[in-house]
Protein backbone atom coordinates (compact mmCIF):
# COMPACT_ATOMS: atom_id res chain seq x y z
CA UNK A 1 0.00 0.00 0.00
CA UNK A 2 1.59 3.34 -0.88
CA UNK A 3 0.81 6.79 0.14
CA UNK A 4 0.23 7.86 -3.46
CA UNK A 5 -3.07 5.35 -2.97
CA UNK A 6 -4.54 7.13 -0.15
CA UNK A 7 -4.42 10.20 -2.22
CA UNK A 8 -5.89 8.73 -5.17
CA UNK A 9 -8.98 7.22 -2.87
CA UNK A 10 -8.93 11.09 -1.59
CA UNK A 11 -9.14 12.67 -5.32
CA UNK A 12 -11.57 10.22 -6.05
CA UNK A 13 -14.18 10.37 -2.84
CA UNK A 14 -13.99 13.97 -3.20
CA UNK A 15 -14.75 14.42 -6.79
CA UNK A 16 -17.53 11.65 -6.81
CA UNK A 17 -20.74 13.06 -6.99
CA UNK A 18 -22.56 9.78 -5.38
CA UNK A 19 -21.08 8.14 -2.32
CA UNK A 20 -17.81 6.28 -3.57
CA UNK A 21 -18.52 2.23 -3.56
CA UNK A 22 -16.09 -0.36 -3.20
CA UNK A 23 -17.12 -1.99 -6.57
CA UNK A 24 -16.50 1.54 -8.43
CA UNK A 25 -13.05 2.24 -6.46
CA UNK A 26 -12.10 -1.39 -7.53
CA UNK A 27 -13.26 -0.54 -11.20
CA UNK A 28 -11.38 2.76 -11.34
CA UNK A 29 -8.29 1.37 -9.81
CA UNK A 30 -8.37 -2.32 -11.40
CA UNK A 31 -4.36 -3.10 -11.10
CA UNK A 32 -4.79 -2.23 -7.14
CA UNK A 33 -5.64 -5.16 -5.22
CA UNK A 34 -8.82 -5.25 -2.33
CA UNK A 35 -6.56 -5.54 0.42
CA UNK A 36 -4.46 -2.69 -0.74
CA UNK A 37 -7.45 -0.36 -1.30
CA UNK A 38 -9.04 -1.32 2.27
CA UNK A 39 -5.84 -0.36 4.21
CA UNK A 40 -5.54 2.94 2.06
CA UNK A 41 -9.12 3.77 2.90
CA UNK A 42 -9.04 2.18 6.69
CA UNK A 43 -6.13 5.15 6.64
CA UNK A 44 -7.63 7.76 4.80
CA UNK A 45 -10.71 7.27 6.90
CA UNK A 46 -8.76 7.60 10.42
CA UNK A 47 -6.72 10.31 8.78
CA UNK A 48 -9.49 12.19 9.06
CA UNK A 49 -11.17 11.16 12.03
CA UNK A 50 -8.30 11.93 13.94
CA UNK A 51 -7.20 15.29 12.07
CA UNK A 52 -8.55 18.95 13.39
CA UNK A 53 -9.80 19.14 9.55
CA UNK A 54 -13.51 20.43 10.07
CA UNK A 55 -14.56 17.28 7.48
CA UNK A 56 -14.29 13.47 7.51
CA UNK A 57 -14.98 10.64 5.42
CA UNK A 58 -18.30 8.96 6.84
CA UNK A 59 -20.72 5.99 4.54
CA UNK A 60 -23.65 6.67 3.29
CA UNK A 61 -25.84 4.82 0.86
CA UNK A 62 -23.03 2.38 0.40
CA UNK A 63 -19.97 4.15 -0.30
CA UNK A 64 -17.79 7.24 1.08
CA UNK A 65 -18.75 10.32 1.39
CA UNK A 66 -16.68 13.75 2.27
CA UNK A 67 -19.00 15.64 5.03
CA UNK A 68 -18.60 18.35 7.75
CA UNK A 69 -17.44 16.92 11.14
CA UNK A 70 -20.92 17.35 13.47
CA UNK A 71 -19.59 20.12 15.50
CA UNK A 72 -19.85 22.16 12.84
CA UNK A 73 -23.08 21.36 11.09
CA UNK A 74 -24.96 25.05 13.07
CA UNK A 75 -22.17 26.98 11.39
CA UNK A 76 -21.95 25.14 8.26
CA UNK A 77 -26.40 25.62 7.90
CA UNK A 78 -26.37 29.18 9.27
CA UNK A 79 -23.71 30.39 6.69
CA UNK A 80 -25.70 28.41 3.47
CA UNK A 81 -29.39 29.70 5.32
CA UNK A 82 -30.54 27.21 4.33
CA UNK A 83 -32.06 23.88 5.95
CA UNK A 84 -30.57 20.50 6.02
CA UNK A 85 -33.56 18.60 4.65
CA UNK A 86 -36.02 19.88 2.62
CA UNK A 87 -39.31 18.40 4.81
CA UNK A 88 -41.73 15.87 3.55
CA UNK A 89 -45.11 15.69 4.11
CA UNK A 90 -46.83 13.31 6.88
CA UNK A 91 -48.53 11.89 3.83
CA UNK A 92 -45.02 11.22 1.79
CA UNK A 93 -43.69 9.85 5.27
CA UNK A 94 -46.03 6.97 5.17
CA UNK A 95 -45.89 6.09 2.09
CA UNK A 96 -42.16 6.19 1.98
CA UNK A 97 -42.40 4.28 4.85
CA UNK A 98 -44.66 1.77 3.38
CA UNK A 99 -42.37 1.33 0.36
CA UNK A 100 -39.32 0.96 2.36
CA UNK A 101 -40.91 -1.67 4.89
CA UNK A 102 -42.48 -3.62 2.03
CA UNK A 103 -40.35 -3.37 -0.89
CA UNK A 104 -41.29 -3.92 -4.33
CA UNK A 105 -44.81 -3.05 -3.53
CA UNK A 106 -47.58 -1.93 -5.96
CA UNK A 107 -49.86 1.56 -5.84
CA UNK A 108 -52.89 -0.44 -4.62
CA UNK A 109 -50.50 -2.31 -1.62
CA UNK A 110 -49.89 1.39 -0.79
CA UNK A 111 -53.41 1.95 -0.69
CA UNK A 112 -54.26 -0.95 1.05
CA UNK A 113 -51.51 -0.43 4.08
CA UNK A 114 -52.56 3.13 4.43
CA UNK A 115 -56.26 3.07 3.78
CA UNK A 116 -56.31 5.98 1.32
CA UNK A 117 -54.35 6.89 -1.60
CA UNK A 118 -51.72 7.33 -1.71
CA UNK A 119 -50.94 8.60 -5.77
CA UNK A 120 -50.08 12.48 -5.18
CA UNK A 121 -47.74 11.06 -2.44
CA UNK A 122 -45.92 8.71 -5.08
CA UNK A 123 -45.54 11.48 -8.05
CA UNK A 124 -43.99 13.72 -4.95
CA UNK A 125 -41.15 10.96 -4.00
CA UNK A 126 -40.64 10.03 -7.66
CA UNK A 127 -39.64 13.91 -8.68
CA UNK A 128 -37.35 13.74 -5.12
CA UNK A 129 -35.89 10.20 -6.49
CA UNK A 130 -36.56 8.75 -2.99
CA UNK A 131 -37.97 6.14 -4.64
CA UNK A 132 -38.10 4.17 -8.07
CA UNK A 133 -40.13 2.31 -10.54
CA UNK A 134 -38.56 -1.24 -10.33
CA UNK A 135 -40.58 -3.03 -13.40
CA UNK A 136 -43.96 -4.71 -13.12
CA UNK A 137 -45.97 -7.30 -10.64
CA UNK A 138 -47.17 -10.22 -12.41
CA UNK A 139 -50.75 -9.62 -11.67
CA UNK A 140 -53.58 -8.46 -13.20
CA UNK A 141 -52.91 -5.28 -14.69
CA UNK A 142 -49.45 -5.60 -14.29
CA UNK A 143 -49.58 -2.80 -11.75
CA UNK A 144 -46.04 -0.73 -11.03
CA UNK A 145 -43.90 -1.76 -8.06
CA UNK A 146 -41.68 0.87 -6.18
CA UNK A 147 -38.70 0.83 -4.24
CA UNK A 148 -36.34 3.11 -2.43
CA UNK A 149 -33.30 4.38 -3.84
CA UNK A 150 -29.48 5.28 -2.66
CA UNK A 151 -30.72 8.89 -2.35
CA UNK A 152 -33.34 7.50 0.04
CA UNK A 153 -30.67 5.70 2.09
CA UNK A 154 -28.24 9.51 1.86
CA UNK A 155 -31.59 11.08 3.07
CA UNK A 156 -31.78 8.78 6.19
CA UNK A 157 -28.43 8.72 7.02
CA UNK A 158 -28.68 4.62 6.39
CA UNK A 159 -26.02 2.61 4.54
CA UNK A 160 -28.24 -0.19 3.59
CA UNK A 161 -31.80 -0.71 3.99
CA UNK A 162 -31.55 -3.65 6.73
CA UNK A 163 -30.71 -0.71 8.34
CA UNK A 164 -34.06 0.48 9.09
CA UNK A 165 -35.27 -0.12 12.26
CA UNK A 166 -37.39 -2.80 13.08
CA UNK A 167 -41.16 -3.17 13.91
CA UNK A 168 -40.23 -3.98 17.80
CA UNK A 169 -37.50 -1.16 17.60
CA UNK A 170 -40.13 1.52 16.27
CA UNK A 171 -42.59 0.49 18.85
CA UNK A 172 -40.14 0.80 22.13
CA UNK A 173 -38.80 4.51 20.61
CA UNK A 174 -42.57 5.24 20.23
CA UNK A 175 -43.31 4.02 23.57
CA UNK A 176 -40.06 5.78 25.03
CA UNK A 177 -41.19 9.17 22.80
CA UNK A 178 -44.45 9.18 24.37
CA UNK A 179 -43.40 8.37 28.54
């Protein structure tokens, strides 16, 4: 592993405009091998973490990111004015949540889960690209079926969707939210 490595993995995390996978580093750098490009980014990574830089390298929908170090996320929002998340509707919330709990699932599954519909909700989190069309059910109609996406995961700070809390998990923080 040389030092010239650890810069490359730099150049190439901080130029990336989606989080930096393994499988793309390993495509970009094909005559480095695995083991060589996990100790240069096992360094790079606690280069960082351990560096008074006001950024560090953290995962996020699967790869490596470049972000501001948490201390400085007031100053960082007050000098941009601007907020950290654009919101999303209570209605959007559920049926993102519906998606990501039950993924691929159809319009009328939606529906069915929520007890209204849920359409206007969809057509919002398909222009955000929280979630995706991912083909067709075999069913009558062959009705759409909709999953998350990596910008999903970036939204929600998750890596992977296994991620996601579970159903017990969601019911003690709602019980603990509400003692």
């Amino acid at each position: 592993m040389t030092e010239n490595l650890k810069s490359v993995l730099e150049a190439l995390i901080f130029i990336s405009v989606e989080p930096l996978t393994i499988e793309r580093i390993k495509e970009v750098l094909p005559e480095d091998s695995e083991a060589d490009i996990d100790e240069a980014l096992r360094r790079l990574i606690d280069d960082y973490a351990e560096g008074t830089q006001a950024i560090h390298i953290t995962r996020a929908a699967g790869g490596y990111v470049f972000s501001t170090k948490p201390a400085h996320d007031p100053h960082v929002r007050r000098l941009l004015q601007i907020e950290r998340r654009k919101k999303l509707s209570g209605q959007a919330l559920e049926v993102l949540s519906a998606i990501a709990y039950n993924q691929p699932v159809t319009q009328p599954e939606i529906a069915a889960i929520r007890g209204v519909d849920s359409s206007h909700a969809l057509h919002t989190l398909l222009e955000n690209n929280l979630i995706k069309i991912s083909g067709r059910k075999e069913a009558p109609g062959r009705p759409l079926l909709y999953r998350t996406t990596d910008k999903f995961l970036a939204y929600f700070g998750l890596n992977a969707i296994e991620e996601l809390p579970s159903a017990d998990e969601l019911k003690k923080l709602l019980e603990e939210g509400n003692s």
